[in-house]
C-alpha atoms as a PDB file:
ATOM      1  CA  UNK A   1       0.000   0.000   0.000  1.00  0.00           C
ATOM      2  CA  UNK A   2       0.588   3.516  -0.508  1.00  0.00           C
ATOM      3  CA  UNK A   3       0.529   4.295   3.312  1.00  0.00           C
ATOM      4  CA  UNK A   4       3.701   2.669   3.891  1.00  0.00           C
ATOM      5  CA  UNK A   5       5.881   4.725   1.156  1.00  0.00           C
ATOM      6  CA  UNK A   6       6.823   4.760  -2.098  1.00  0.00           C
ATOM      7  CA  UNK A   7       8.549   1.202  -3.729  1.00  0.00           C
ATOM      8  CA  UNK A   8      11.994   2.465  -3.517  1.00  0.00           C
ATOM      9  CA  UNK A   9      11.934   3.071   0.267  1.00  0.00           C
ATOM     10  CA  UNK A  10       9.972  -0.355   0.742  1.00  0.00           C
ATOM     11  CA  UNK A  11      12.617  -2.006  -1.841  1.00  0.00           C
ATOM     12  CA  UNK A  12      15.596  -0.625   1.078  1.00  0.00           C
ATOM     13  CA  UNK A  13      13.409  -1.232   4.260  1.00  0.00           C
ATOM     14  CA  UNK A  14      13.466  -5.041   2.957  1.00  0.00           C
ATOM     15  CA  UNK A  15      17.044  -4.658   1.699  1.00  0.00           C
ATOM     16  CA  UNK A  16      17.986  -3.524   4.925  1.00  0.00           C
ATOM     17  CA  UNK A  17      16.034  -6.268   6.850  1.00  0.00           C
ATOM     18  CA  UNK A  18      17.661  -8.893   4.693  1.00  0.00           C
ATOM     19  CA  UNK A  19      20.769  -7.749   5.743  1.00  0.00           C
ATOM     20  CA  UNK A  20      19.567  -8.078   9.135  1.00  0.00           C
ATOM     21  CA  UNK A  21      18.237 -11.993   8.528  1.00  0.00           C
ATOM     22  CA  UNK A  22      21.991 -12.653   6.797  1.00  0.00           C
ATOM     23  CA  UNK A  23      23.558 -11.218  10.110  1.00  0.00           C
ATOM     24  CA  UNK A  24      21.790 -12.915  12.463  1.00  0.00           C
ATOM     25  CA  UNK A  25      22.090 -16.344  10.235  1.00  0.00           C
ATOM     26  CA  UNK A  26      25.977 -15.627  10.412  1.00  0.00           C
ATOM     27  CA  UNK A  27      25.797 -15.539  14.164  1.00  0.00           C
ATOM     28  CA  UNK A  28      23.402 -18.952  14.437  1.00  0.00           C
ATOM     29  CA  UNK A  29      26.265 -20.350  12.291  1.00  0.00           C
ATOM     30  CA  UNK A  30      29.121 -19.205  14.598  1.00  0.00           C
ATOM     31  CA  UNK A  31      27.645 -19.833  17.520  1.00  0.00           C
ATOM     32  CA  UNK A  32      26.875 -23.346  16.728  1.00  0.00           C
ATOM     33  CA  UNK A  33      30.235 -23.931  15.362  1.00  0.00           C
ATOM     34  CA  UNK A  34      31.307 -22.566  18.888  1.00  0.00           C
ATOM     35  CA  UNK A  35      28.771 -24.878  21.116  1.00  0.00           C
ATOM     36  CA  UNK A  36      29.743 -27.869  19.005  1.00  0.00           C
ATOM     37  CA  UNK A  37      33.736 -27.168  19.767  1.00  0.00           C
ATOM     38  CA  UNK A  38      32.496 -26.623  23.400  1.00  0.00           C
ATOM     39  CA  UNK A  39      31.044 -30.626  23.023  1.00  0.00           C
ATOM     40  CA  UNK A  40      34.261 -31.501  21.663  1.00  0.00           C
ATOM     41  CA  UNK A  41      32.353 -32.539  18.259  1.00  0.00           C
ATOM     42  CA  UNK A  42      35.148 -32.765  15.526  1.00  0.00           C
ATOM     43  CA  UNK A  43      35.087 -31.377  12.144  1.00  0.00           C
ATOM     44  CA  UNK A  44      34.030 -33.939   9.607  1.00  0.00           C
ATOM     45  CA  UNK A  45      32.070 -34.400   6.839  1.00  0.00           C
ATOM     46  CA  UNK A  46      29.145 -35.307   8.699  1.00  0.00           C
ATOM     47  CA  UNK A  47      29.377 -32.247  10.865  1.00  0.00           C
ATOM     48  CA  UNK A  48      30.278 -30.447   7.958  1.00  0.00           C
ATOM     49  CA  UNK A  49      26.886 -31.149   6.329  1.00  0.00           C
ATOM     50  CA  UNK A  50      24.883 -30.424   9.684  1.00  0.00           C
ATOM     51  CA  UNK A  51      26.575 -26.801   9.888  1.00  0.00           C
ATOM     52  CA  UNK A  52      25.165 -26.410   6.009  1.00  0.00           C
ATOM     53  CA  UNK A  53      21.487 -28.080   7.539  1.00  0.00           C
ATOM     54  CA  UNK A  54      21.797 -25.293  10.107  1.00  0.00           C
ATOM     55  CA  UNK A  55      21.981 -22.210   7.906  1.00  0.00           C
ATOM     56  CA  UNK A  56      18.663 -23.884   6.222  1.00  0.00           C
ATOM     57  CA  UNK A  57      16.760 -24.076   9.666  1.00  0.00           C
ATOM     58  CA  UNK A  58      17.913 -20.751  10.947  1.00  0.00           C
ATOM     59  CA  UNK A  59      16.082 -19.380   8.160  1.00  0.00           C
ATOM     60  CA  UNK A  60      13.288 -21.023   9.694  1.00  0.00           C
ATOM     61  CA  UNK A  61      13.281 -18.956  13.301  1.00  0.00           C
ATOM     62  CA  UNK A  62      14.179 -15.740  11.439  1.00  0.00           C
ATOM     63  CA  UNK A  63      12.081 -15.286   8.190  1.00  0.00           C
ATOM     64  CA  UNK A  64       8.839 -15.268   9.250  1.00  0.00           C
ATOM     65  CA  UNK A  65       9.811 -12.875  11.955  1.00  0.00           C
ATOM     66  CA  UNK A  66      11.511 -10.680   9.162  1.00  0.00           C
ATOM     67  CA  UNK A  67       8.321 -10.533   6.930  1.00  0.00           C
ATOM     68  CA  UNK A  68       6.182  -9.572   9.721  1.00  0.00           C
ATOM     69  CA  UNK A  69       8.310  -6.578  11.014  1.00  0.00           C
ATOM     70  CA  UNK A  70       7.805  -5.308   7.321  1.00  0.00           C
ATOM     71  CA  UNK A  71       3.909  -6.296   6.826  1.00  0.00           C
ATOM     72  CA  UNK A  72       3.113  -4.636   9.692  1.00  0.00           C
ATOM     73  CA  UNK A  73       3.042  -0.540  10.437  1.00  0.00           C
ATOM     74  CA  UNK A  74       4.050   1.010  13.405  1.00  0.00           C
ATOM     75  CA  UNK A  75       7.513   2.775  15.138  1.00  0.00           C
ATOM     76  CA  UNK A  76      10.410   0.169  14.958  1.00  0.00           C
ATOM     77  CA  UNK A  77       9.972  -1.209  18.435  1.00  0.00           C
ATOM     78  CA  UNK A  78       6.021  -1.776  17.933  1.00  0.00           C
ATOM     79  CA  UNK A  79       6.454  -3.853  14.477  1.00  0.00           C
ATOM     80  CA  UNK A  80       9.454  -5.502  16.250  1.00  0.00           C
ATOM     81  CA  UNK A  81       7.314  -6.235  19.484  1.00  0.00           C
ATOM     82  CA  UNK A  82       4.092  -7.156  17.257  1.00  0.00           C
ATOM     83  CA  UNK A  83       6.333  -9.468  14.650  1.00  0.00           C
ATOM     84  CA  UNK A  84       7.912 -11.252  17.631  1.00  0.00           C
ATOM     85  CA  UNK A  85       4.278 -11.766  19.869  1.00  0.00           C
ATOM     86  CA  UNK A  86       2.863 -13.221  16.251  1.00  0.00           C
ATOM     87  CA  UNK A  87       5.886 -15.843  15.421  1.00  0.00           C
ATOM     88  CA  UNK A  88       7.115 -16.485  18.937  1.00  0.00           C
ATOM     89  CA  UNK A  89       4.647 -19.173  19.500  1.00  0.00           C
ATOM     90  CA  UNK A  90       4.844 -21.321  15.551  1.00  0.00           C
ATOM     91  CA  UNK A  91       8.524 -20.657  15.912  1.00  0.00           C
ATOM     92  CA  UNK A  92       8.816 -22.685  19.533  1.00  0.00           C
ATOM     93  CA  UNK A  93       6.390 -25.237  18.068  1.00  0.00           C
ATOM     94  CA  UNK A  94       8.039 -25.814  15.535  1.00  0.00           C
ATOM     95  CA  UNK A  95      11.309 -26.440  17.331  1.00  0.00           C
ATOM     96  CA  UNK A  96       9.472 -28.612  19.904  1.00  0.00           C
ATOM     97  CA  UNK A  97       8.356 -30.760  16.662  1.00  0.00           C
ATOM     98  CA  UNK A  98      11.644 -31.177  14.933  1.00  0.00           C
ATOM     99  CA  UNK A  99      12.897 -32.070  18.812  1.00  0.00           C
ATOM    100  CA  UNK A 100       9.981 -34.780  18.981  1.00  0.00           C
ATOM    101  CA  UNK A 101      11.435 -35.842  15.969  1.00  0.00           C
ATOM    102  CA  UNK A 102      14.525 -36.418  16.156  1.00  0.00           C
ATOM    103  CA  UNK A 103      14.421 -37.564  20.297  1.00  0.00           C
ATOM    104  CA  UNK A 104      14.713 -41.508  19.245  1.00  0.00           C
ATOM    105  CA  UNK A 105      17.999 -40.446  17.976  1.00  0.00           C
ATOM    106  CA  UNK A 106      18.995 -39.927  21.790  1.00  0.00           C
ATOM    107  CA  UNK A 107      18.240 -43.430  22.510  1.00  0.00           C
ATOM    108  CA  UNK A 108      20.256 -44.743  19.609  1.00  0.00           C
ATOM    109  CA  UNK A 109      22.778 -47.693  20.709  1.00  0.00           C
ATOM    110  CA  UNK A 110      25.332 -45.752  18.836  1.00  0.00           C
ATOM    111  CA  UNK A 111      26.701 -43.366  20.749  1.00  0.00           C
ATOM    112  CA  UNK A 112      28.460 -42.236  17.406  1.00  0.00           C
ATOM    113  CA  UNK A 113      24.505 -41.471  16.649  1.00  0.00           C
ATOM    114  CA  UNK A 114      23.723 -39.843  19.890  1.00  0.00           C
ATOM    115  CA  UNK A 115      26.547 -37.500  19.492  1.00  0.00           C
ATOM    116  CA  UNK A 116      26.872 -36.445  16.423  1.00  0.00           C
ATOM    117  CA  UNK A 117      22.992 -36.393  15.366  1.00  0.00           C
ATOM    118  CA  UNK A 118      20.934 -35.928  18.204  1.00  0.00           C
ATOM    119  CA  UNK A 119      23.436 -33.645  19.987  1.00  0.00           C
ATOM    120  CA  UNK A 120      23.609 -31.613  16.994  1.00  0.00           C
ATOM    121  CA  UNK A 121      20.580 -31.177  16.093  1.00  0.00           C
ATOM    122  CA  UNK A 122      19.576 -29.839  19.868  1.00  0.00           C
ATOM    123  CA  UNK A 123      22.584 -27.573  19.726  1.00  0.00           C
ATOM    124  CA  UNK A 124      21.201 -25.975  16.144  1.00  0.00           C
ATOM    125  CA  UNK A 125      17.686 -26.131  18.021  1.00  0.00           C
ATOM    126  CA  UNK A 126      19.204 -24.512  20.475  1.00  0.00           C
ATOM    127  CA  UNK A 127      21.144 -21.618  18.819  1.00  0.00           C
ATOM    128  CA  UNK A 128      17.733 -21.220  16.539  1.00  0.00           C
ATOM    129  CA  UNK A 129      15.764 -20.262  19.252  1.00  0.00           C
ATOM    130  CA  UNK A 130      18.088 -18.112  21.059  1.00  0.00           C
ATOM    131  CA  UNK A 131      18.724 -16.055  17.724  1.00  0.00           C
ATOM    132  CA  UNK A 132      15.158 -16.296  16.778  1.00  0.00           C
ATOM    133  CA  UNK A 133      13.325 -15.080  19.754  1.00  0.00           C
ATOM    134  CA  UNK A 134      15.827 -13.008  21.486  1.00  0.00           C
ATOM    135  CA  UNK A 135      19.076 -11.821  19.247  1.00  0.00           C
ATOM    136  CA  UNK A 136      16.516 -10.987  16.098  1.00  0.00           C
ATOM    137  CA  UNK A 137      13.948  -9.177  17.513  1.00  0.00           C
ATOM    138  CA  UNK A 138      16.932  -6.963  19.565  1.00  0.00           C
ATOM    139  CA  UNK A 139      18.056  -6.459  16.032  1.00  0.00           C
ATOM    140  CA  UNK A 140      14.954  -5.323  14.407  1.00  0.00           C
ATOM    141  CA  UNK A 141      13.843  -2.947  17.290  1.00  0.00           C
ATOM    142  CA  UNK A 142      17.365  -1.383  17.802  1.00  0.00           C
ATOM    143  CA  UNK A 143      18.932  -1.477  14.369  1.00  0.00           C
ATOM    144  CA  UNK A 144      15.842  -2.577  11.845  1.00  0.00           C
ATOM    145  CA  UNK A 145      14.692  -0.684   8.366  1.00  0.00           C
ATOM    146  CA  UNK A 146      12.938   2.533  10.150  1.00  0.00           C
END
């Protein structure tokens, strides 16, 4: 709509907000590398394809999020608030799901399984939901497209 300004200012409020959702991706990333060094999980090719896996599913806590700071009208700190309140609850579903899904993995008689699939996947879990619900919104409400 008109209300919310004219297509180039909308085309570098969503610029700007993608920025934001590649920064805060790059962070998930890092920090996950960091918790999985903290586990003493090696580097290997399976790891190496879980860290890729990860920069898919932190797309999943932060785009929905993203979108809905730019639907929505308001200051900064009320579209932040308002796209957080909306997506806070389908984001920690969804992470309970994919926990629920992947929580026989914990039980595996493999501990090469338990470690380096089911810890993994609760550390990216983990770092997903911390980025998502706290880092992000931070972001948008202190540094997001005006």
């Amino acid at each position: 709509p008109a209300s919310r300004g004219p297509a180039p200012a909308r085309a570098a409020r969503a610029a700007w907000t993608v920025f934001l959702v590649c920064v805060a991706i790059a962070i998930t990333i890092v920090l996950f590398v960091a918790l999985m060094g903290l586990a003493e999980l090696l580097l290997n090719c399976f790891t190496a394809v879980t860290v890729i896996m990860a920069l898919g599913i932190s797309v999943e806590f932060l785009a929905h999020t993203a979108y809905e700071h730019l639907r929505c009208e308001g200051t900064r700190e009320e579209r932040a608030f308002h796209a957080t309140w909306t997506y806070v609850g389908p984001i920690v579903d969804g992470a309970i799901t994919s926990f629920l899904g992947f929580l026989a993995l914990a039980f595996s008689y493999y501990e090469y399984i338990q470690l380096y699939y089911f810890q993994l996947y609760s550390i990216i879990l983990a770092c997903g939901l911390v980025v998502g619900i706290v880092l992000f919104p931070a972001m948008l409400a202190t540094v997001g497209a005006e």
